[in-house]
Protein backbone atom coordinates (compact mmCIF):
# COMPACT_ATOMS: atom_id res chain seq x y z
CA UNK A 1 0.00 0.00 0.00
CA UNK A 2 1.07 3.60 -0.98
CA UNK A 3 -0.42 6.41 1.47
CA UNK A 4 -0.12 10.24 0.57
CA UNK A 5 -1.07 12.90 2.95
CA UNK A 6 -3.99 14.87 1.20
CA UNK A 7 -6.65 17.48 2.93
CA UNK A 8 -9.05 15.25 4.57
CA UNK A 9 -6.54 12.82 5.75
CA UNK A 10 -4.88 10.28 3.55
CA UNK A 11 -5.13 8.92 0.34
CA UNK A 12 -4.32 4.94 0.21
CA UNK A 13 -3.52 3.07 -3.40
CA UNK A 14 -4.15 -0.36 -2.52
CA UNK A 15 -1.43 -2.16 -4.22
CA UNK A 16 -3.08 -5.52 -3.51
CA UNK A 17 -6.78 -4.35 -4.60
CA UNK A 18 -9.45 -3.96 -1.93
CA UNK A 19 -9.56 -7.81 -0.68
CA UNK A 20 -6.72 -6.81 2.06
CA UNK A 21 -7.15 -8.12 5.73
CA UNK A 22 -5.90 -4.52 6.90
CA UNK A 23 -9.01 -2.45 5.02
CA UNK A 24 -11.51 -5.27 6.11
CA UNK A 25 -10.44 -4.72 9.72
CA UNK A 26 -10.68 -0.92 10.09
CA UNK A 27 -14.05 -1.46 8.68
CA UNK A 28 -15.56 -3.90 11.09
CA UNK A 29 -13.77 -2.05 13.90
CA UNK A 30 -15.36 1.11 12.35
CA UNK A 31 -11.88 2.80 11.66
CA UNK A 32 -7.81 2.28 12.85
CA UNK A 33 -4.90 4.47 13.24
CA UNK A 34 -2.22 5.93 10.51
CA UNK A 35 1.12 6.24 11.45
CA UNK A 36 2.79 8.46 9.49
CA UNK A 37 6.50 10.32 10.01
CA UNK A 38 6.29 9.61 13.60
CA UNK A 39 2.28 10.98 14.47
CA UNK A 40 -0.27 8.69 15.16
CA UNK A 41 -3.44 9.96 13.30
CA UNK A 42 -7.19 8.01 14.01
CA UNK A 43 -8.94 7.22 10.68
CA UNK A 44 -12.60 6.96 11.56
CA UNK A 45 -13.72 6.06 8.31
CA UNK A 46 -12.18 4.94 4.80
CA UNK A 47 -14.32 6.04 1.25
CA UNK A 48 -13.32 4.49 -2.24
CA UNK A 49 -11.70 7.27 -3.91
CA UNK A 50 -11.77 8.14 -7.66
CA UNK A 51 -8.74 6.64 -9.68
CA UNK A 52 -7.95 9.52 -11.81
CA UNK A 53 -7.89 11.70 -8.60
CA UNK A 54 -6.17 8.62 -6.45
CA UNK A 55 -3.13 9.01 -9.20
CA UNK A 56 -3.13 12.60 -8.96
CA UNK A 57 -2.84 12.68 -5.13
CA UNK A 58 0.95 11.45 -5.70
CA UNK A 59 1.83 13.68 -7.90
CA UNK A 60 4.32 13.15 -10.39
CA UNK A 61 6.52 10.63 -11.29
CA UNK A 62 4.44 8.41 -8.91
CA UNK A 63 1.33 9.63 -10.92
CA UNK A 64 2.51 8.36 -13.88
CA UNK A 65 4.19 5.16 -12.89
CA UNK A 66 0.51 4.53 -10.95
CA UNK A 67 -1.12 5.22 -14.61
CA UNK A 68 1.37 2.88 -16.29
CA UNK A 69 0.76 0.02 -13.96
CA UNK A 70 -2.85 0.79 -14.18
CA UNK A 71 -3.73 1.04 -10.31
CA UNK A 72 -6.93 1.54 -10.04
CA UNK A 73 -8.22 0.90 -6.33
CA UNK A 74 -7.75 3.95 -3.70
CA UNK A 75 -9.29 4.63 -0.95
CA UNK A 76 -9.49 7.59 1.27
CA UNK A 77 -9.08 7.35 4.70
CA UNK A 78 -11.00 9.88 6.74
CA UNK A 79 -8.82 11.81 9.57
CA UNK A 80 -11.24 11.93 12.94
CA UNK A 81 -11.31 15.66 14.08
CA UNK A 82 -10.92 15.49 17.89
């Protein structure tokens, strides 16, 4: 899994596609936590994300490398505001 930092919390390209024992247990435990460069940030929920705009999210050279190995399943993971 790649993860970017966007806005509303995180973008996540799920390198395996969406059948990943990680995604299917933040939803049945309604969310999970993101470490990322040392701060612990709670996801409290995870939306499928648009492709095109998934890509984007990385900007480039990952954007096109993502394109060329036509990924194609990204989520967005919700950052809970405390």
């Amino acid at each position: 899994m790649l993860l970017i930092r966007v806005d509303a919390g995180f973008v996540a390209e799920l390198t395996y596609g969406p059948d990943v024992a990680w995604l299917r247990n933040a939803h049945a435990a309604g969310g999970c936590t993101v470490l990322h460069r040392g701060v612990e940030h709670r996801i409290d929920r995870i939306d499928p994300y648009p492709a095109e705009a998934g890509r984007r999210a990385f900007g480039n050279p990952a954007a096109l490398l993502l394109r060329l190995t036509r990924r194609r399943d990204f989520r967005l993971l919700h950052v809970a505001r405390d």
